[in-house]
Protein backbone atom coordinates (compact mmCIF):
# COMPACT_ATOMS: atom_id res chain seq x y z
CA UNK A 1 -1.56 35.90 12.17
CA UNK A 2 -0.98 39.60 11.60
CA UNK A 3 -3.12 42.39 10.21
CA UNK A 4 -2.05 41.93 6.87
CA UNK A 5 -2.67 38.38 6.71
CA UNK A 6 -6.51 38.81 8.42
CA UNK A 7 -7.45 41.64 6.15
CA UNK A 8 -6.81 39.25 2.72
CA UNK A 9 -8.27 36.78 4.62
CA UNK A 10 -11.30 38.72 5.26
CA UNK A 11 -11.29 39.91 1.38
CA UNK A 12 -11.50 36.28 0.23
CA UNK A 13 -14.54 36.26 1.70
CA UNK A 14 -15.93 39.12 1.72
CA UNK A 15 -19.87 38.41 1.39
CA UNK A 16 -22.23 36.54 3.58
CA UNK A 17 -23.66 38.28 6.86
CA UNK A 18 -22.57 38.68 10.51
CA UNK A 19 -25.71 37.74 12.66
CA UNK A 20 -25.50 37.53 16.61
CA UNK A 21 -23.94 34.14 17.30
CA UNK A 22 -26.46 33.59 20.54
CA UNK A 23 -24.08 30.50 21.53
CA UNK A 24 -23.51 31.29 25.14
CA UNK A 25 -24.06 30.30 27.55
CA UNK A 26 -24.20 26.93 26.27
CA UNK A 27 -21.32 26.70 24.49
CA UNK A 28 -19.59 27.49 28.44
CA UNK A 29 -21.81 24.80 29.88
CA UNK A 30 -20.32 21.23 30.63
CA UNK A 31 -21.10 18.50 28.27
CA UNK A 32 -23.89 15.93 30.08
CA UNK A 33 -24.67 13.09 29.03
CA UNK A 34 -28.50 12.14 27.78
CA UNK A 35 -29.38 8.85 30.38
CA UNK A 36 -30.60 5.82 28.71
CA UNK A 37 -34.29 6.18 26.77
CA UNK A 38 -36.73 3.66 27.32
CA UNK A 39 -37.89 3.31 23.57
CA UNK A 40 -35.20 4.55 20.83
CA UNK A 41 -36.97 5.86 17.18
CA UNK A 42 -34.15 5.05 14.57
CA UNK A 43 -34.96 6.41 11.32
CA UNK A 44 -33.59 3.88 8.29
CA UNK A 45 -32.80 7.57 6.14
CA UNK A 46 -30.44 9.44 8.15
CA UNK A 47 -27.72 10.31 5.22
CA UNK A 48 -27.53 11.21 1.73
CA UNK A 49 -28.57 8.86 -0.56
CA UNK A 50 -30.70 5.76 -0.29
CA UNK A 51 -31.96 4.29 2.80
CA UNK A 52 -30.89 1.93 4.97
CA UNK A 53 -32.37 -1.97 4.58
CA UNK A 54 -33.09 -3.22 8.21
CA UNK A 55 -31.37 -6.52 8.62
CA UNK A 56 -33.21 -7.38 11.61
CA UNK A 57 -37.06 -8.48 12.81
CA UNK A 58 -39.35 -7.43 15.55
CA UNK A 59 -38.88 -9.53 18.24
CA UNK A 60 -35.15 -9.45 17.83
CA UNK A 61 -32.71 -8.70 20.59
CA UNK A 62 -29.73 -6.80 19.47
CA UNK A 63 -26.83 -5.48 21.76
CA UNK A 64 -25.42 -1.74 21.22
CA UNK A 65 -23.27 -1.25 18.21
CA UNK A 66 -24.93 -4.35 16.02
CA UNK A 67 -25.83 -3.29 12.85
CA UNK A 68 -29.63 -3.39 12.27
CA UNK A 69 -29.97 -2.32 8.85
CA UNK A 70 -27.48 -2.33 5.92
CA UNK A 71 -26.43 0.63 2.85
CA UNK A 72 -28.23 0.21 0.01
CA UNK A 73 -26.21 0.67 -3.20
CA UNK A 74 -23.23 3.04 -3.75
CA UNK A 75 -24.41 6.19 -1.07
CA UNK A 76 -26.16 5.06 1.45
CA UNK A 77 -24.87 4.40 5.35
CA UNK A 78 -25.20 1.49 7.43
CA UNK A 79 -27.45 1.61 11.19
CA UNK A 80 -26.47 0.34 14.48
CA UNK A 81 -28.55 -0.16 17.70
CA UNK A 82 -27.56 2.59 19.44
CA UNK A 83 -28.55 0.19 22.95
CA UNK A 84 -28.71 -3.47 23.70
CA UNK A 85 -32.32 -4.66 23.67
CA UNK A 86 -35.25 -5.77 22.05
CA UNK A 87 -37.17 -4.37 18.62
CA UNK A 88 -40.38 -4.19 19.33
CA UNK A 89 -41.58 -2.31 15.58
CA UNK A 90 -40.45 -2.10 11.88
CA UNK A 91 -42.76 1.40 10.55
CA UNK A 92 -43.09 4.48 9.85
CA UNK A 93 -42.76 7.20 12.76
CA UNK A 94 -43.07 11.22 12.08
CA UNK A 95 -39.75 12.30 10.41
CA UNK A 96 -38.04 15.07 11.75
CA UNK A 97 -38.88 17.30 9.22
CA UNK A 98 -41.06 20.39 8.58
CA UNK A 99 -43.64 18.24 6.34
CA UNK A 100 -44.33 15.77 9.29
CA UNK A 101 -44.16 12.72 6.72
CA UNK A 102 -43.43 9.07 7.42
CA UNK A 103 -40.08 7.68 7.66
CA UNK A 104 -39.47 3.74 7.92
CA UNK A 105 -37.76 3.54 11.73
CA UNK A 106 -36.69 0.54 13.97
CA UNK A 107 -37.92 1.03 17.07
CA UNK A 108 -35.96 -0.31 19.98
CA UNK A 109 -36.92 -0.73 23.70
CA UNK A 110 -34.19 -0.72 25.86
CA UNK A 111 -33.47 -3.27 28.12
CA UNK A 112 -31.29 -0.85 30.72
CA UNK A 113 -27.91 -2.71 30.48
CA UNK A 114 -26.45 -0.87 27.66
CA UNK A 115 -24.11 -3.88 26.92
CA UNK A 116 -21.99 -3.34 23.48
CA UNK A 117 -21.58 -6.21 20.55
CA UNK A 118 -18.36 -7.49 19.99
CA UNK A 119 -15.97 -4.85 18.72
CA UNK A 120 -12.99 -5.10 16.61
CA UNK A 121 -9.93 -2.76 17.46
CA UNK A 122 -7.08 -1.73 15.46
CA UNK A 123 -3.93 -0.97 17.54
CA UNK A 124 -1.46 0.57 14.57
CA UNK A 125 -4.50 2.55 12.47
CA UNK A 126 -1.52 3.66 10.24
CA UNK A 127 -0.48 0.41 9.09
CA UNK A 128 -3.76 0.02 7.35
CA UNK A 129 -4.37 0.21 3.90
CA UNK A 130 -6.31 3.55 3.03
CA UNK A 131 -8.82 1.23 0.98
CA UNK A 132 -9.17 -0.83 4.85
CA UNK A 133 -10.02 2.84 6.46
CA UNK A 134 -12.55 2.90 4.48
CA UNK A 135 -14.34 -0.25 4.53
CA UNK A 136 -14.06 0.49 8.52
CA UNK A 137 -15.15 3.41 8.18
CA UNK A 138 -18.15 2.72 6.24
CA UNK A 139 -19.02 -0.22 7.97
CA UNK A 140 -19.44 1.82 11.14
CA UNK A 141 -21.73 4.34 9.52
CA UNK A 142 -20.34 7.49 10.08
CA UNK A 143 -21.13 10.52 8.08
CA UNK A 144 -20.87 13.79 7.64
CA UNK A 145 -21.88 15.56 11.45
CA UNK A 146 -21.59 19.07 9.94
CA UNK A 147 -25.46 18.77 8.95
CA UNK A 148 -25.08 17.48 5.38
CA UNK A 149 -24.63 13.52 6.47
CA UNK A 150 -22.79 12.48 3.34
CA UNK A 151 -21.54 9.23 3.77
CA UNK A 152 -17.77 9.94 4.90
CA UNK A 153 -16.23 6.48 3.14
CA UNK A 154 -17.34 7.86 0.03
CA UNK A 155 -15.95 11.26 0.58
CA UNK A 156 -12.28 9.07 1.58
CA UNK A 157 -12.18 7.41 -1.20
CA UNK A 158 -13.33 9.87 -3.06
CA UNK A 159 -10.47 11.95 -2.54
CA UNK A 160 -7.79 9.39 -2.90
CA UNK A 161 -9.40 8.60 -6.62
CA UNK A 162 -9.30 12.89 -7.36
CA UNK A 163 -5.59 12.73 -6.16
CA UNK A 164 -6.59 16.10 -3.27
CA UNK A 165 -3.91 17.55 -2.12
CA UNK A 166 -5.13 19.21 1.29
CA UNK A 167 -7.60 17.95 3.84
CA UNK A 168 -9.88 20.54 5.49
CA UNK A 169 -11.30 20.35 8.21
CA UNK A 170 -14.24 22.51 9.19
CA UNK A 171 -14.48 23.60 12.78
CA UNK A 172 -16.17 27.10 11.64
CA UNK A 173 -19.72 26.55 13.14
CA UNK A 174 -21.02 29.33 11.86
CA UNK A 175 -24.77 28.94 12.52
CA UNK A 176 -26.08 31.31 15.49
CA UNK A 177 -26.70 29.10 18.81
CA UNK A 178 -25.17 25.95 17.68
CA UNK A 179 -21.69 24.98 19.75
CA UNK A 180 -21.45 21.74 19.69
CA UNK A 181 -18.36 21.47 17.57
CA UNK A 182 -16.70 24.21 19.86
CA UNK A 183 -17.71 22.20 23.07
CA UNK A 184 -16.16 19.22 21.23
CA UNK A 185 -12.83 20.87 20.14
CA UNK A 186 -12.59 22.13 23.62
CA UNK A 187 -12.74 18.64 25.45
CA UNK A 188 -12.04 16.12 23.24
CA UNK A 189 -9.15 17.76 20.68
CA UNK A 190 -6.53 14.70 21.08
CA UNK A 191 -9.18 12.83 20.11
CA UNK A 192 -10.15 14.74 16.41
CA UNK A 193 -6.08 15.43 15.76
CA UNK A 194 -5.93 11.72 15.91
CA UNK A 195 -8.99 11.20 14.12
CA UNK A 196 -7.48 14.16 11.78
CA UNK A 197 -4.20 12.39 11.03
CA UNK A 198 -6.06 8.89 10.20
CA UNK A 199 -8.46 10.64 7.43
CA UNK A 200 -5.34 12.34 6.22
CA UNK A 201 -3.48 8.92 5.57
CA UNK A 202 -6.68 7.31 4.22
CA UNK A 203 -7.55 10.74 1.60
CA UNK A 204 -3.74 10.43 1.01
CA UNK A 205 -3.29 14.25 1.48
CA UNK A 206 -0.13 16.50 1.95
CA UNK A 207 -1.65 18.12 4.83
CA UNK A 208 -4.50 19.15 6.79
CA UNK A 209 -5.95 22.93 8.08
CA UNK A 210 -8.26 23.11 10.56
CA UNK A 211 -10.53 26.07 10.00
CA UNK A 212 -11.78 27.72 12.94
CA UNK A 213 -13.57 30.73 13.38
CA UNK A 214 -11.87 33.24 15.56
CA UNK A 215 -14.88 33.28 18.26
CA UNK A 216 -14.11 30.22 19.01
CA UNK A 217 -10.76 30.84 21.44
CA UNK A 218 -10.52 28.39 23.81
CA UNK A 219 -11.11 25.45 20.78
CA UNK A 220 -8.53 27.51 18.45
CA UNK A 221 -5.97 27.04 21.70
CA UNK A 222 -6.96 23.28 22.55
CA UNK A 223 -6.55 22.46 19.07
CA UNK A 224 -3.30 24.19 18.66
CA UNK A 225 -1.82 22.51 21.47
CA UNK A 226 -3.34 18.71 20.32
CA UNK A 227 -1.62 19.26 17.12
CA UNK A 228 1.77 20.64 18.31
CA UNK A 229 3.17 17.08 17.15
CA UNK A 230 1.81 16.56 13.78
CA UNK A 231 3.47 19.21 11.60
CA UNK A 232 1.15 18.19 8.68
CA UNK A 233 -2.12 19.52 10.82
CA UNK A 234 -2.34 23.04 10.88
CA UNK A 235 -4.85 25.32 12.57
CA UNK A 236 -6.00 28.70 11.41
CA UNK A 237 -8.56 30.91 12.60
CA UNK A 238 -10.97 32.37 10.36
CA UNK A 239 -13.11 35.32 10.16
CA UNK A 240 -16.34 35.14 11.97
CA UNK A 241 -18.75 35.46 9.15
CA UNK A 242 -21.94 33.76 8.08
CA UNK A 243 -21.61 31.08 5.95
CA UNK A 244 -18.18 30.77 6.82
CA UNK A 245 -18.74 26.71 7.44
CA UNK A 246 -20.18 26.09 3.95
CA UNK A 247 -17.22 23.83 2.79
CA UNK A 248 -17.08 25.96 -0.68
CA UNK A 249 -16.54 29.21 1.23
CA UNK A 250 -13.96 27.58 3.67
CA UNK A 251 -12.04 26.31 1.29
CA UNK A 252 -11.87 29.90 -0.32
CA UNK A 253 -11.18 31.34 2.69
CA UNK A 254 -8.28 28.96 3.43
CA UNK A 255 -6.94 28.59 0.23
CA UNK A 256 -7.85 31.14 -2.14
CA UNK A 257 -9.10 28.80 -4.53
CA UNK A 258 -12.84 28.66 -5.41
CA UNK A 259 -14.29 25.75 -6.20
CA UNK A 260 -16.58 26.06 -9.90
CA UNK A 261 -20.34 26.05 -9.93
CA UNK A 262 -21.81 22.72 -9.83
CA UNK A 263 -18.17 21.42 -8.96
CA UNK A 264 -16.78 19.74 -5.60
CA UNK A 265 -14.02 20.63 -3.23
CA UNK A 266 -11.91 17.97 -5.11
CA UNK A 267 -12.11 19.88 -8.24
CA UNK A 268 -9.70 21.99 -6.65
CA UNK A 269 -8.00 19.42 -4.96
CA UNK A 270 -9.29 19.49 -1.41
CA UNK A 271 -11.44 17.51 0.50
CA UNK A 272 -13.78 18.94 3.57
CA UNK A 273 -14.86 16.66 6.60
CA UNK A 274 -16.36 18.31 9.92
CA UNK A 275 -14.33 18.44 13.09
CA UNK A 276 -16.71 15.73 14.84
CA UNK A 277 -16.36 13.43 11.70
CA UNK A 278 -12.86 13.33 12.34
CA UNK A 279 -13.20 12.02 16.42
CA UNK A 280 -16.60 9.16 14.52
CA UNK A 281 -13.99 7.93 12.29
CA UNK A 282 -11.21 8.12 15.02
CA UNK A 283 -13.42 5.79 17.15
CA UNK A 284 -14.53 3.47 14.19
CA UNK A 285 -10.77 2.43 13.09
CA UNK A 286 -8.97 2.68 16.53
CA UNK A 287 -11.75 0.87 18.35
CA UNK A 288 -14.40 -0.52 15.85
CA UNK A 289 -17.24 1.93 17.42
CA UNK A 290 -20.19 2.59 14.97
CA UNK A 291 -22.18 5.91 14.82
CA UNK A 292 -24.61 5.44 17.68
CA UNK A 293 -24.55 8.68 19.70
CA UNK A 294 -23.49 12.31 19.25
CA UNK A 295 -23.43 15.71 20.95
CA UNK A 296 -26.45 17.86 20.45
CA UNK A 297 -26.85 21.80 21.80
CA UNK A 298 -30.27 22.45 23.26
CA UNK A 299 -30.53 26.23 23.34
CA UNK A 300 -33.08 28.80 22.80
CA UNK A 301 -34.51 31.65 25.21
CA UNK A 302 -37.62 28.82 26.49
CA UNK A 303 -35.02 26.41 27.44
CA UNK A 304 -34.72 26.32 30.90
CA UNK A 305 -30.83 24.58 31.12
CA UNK A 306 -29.25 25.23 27.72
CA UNK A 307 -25.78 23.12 26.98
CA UNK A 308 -24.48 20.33 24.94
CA UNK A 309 -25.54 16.70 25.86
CA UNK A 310 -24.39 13.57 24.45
CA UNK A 311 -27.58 11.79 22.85
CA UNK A 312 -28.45 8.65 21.40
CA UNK A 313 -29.29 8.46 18.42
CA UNK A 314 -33.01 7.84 18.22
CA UNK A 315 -34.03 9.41 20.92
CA UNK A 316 -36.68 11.57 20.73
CA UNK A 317 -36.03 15.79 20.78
CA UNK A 318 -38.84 16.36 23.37
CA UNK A 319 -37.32 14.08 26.27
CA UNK A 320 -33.48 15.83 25.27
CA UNK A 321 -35.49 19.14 26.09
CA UNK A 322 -36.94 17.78 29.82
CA UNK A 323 -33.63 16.66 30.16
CA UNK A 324 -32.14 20.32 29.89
CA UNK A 325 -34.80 21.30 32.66
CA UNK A 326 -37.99 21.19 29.81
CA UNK A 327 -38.98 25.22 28.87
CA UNK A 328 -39.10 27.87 30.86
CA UNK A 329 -42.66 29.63 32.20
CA UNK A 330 -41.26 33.39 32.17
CA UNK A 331 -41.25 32.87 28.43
CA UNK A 332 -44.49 31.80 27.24
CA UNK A 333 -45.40 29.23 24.12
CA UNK A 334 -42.39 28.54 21.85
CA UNK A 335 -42.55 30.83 18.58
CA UNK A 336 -40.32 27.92 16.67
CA UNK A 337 -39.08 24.77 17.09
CA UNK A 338 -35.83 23.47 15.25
CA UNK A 339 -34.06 20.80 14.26
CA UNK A 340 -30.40 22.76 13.03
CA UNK A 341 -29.69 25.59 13.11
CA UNK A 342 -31.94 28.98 12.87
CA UNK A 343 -30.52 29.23 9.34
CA UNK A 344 -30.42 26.20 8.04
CA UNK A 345 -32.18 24.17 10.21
CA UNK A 346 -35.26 22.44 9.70
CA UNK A 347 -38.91 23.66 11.33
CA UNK A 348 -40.79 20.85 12.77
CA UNK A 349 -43.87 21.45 13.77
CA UNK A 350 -43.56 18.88 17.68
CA UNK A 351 -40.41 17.63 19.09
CA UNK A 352 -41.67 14.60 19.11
CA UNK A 353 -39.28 13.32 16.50
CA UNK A 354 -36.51 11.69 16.95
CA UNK A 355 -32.37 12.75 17.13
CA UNK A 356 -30.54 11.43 13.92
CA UNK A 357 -26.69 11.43 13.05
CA UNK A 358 -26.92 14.91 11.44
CA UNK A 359 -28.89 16.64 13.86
CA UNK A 360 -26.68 19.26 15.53
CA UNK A 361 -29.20 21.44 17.55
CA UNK A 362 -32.46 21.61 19.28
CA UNK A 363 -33.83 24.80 19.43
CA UNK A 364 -36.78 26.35 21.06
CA UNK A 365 -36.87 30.03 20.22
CA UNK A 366 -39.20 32.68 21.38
CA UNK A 367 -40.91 35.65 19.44
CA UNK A 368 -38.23 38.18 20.13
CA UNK A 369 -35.20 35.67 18.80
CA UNK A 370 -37.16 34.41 15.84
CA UNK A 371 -37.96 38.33 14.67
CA UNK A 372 -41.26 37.23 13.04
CA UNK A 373 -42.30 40.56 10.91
CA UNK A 374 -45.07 40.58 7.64
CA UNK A 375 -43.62 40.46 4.40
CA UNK A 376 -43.44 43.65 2.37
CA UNK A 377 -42.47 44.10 -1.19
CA UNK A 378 -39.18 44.35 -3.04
CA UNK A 379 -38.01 47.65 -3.07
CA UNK A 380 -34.96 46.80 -5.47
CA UNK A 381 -32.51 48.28 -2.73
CA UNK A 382 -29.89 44.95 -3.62
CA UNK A 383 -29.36 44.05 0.02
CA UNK A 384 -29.81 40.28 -1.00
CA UNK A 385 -27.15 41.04 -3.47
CA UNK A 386 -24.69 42.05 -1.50
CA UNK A 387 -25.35 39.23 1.54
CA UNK A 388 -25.41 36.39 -0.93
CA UNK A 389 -22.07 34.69 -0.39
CA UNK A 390 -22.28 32.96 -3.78
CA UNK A 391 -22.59 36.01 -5.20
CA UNK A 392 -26.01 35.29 -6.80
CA UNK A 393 -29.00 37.90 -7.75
CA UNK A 394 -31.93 36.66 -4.84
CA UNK A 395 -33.93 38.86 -5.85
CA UNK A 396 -33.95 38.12 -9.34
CA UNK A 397 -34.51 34.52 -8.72
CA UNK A 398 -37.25 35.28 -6.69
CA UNK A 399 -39.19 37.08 -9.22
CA UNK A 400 -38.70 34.70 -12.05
CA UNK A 401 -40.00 32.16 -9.41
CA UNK A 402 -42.79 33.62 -8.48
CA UNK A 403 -43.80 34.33 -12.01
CA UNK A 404 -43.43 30.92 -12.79
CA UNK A 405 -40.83 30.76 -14.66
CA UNK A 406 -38.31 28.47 -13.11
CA UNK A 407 -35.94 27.52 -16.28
CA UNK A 408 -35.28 31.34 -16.06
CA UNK A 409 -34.33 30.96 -12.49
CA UNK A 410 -31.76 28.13 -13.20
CA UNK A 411 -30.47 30.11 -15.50
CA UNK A 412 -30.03 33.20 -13.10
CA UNK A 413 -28.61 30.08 -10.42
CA UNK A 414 -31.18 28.91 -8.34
CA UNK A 415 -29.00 25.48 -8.25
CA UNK A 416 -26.24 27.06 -7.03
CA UNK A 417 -27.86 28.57 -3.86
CA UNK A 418 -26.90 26.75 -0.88
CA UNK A 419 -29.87 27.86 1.01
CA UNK A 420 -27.56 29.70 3.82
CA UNK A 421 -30.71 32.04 4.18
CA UNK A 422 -28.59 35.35 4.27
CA UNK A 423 -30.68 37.07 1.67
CA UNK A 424 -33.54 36.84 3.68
CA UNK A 425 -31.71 37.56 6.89
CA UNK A 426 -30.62 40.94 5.06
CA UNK A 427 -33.99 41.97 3.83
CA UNK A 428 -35.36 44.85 4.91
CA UNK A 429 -38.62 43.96 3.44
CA UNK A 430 -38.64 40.36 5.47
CA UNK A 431 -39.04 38.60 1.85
CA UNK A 432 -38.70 34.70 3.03
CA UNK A 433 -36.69 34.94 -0.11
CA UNK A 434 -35.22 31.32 0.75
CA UNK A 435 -38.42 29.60 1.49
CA UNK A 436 -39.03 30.74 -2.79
CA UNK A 437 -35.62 28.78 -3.70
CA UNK A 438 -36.68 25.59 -1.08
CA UNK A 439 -39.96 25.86 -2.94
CA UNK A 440 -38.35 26.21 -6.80
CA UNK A 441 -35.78 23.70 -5.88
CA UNK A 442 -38.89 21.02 -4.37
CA UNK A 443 -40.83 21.57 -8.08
CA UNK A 444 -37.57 21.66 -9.98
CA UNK A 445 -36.54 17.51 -8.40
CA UNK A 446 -40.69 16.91 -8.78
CA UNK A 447 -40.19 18.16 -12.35
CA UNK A 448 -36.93 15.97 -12.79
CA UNK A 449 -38.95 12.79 -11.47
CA UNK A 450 -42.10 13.41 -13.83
CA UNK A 451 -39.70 13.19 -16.45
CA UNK A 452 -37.46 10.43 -15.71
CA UNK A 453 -40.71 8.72 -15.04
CA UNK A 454 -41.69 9.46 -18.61
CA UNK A 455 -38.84 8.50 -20.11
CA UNK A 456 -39.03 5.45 -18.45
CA UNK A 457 -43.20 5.12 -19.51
CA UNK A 458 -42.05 6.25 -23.46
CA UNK A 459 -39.47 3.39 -23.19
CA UNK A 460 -41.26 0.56 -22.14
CA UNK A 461 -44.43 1.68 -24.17
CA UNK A 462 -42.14 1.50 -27.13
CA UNK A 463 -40.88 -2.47 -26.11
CA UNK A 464 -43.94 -3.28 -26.08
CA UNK A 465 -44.96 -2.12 -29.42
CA UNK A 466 -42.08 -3.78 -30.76
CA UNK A 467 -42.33 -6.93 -29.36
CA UNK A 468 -46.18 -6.70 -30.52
CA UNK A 469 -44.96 -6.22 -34.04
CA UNK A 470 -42.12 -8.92 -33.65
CA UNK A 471 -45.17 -11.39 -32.68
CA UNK A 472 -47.21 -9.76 -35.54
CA UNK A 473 -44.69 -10.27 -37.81
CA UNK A 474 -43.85 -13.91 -36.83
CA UNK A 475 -47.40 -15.14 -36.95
CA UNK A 476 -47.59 -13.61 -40.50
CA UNK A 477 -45.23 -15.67 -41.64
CA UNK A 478 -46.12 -18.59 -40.13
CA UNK A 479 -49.56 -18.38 -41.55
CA UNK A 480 -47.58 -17.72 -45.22
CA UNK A 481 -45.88 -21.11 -44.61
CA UNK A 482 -49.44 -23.24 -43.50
CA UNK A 483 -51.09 -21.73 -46.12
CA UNK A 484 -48.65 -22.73 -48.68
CA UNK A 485 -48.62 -26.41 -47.65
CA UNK A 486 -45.97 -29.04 -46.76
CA UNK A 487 -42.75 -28.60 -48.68
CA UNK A 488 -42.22 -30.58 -51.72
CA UNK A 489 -40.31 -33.72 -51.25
CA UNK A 490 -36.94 -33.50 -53.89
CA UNK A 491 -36.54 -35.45 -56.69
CA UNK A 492 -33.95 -38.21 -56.24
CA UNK A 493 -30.72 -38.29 -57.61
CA UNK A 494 -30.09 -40.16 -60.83
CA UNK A 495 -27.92 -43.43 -60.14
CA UNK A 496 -24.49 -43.07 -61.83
CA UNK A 497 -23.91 -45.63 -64.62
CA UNK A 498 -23.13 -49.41 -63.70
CA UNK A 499 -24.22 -48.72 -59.98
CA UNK A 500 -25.91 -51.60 -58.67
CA UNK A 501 -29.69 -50.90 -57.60
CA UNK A 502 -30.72 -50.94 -53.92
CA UNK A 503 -32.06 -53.83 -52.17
CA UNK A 504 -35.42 -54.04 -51.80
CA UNK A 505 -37.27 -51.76 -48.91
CA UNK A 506 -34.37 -49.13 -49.12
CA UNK A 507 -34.46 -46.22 -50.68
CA UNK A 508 -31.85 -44.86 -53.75
């Protein structure tokens, strides 16, 4: 790409921030592999959309791959034992989340042999109908591994219904300390081309990019070189710029297009999977492997061993950490704990939570990496302005929220934040300006429930009072009728002339 060509790139996208990335060394480090848990947590909500239905009872023994729960109407994903053994509880566990709520979970002890269900394998994935892909697809679970965990099926068909043009796939990584996607480009990029070219028959696209940034050179060259013989997969590099894997601001970057507020990739015709989507659904139509396991990076300053390990899903963050050599003593207590990324991530306030199919990093930051300063106020200097990569006013939005007044900050796009956290990044006052849009957002879907729940009161309040008038009404009138007696007998008909007269008993 020459110099022309990167500097409209760059001017696409031209917002957003450039933060230190923080990913080596463990982005250099070998991929290891997590040994077998004892007891595996798996969470029945691990996607968008409704939860899972477990299709199994404790005291069940299931083998690795079975499916233990089932989707639950049009977006939901199924769940497969990630291990062969026994389920010892159907409950809630602590959800890996920063409000340390319940989540339903089917716990599973192990019983060491690791043995795998019967799996169905497709030799000739291309030979399938795209409608096929996606029943496999679905039926193995796999969703979005960027961090979102949309259902992918949906997102297949989706695409072939909108007619998309161009598949994208997003090997940006953009958040600071995460690698696993590089790690994964690196050693396994046969693997996602394949799994590329099989999402690109089943979206029915023309053709695929593969958006990488350009810190990312050793998975830029892999990838090149596994997709020297498909000439509809193309890789390009992209700028290295926070939020650069937001699917909205990679297709801009690629393209040129950008896609409207409140719209979808596939209003422009595109569709966006991540680059270790494309190796799940690789192994669930070539092989018939559900979601059960995925690559995690454990980094931070307190961790003793940072890298990338392959984990089960289920198992829980604190034994991937004493795996990776537990934290370090030069470094002191832990200032924050993630589940994510340090942008987008989620604080959780133990490790003791379980890995689930969108968790991409563990982190265990100390004081100096998480920066923690007190709060000042706005000094109207538009920094936030100028990060914001939607090209929103933060610090508007955060004044009409903290006055209240949250109608005003829809209409000044609070819903079309994507919570990327560069505004407060940027701040030279430290304003958590995105904890005020989680907040907003949180009161906005409360506020959206109170009144769907009203509705829902108003209408059934107002059944009621119409079948209470119905049965008002009918005993009204059956009172009118008893109280006006039995109904007169008619008169009978005179005979015609010359008719002969009925014999006796009958009547005329």
């Amino acid at each position: 790409m020459g110099f022309i060509d990167r500097f409209l790139r760059t001017r696409k996208f031209s917002r957003g921030i450039h933060p230190e990335d923080h990913k080596r060394p463990a982005a250099d480090a070998l991929v290891r592999k997590m040994p077998l848990p004892e007891r595996l947590y798996v969470p029945l909500l691990q996607h968008v959309g409704a939860p899972a239905h477990a299709a199994v009872a404790v005291g069940d023994t299931v083998q690795k791959g079975q499916r233990i729960a089932a989707p639950q109407g049009a977006i939901s994903a199924a769940i497969h034992a990630p291990t062969s053994g026994r389920i010892v509880a159907i409950g809630d566990i602590v959800a890996p989340h920063p409000s340390g709520l319940p989540v339903a979970a089917i716990t599973i002890d192990s019983d060491g042999r690791d043995e795998w269900t019967t799996l169905t394998a497709c030799a000739d994935p291309f030979a399938l109908e795209p409608a096929e892909i996606g029943r496999r697809v679905s039926a193995a679970g796999v969703v979005g591994l960027g961090g979102a965990a949309f259902p992918s099926a949906v997102k297949l068909s989706g695409g072939r219904d909108a007619n998309v043009d161009l598949l994208i796939i997003n090997g940006g990584e953009c958040e600071p300390f995460l690698s696993c996607d590089d790690r994964l480009m690196r050693d396994r990029a046969e693997e996602a081309v394949d799994g590329i070219a099989i999402m690109l028959h089943a979206a029915g696209a023309r053709e695929a990019r593969i958006g990488i940034e350009d810190n990312k050179p050793e998975a830029i060259a892999a990838m090149r070189a596994a997709a020297a013989g498909h000439p509809k997969i193309r890789v390009e590099p992209v700028p290295t710029r926070y939020p650069m894997g937001s699917e909205k601001h990679l297709v801009l970057a690629l393209t040129g297009l950008e896609v409207p507020a409140q719209g979808r990739p596939a209003d422009v015709g595109v569709v966006v999977h991540n680059v270790a989507t494309a190796v799940a659904v690789r192994d669930a139509v070539r092989f018939g492997r559900p979601l059960v396991s995925r690559l995690v990076t454990v980094n931070g300053a307190c961790v003793r061993e940072p890298g990338n390990v392959e984990v089960l899903i289920g198992t829980l963050a604190d034994e991937v950490l004493e795996f990776c050599g537990g934290l370090r003593a030069d470094r002191g207590a832990p200032a924050r704990l993630l589940m994510g990324g340090p942008m987008t991530g989620m604080q959780v306030p133990s490790l003791r939570v379980p890995v689930i199919k969108g968790t991409g990093g563990i982190l265990v930051l100390d004081a100096d990496e998480v920066g923690l300063r007190t709060p000042g106020p706005c000094i109207r200097c538009s920094t936030c302005v100028r990060a914001c990569p939607v090209g929103l006013l933060p610090l508007e939005i955060a004044r009409r929220i903290r006055a209240g007044d949250l109608d005003a900050a829809v209409k000044f796009g609070l819903k079309d934040c994507i919570a990327c956290g560069c505004c407060a990044y940027d701040c030279p006052s430290h304003i958590p300006l995105v904890q005020y849009f989680h907040h907003a957002k949180g009161e906005l879907a409360a506020r959206d429930r109170n009144k769907l729940r009203n509705e829902a009161t108003k209408t059934l309040a107002q059944a009621r009072a119409e079948r209470l008038e119905r049965e008002t009404r009918e005993k009204a009138e059956t009172a009118a009728r008893r109280k006006a007696g039995p109904d007169p007998q008619p008169a009978p008909a005179p005979r015609p002339a010359g008719a002969a007269a009925p014999p006796a008993g009958e009547s005329a």
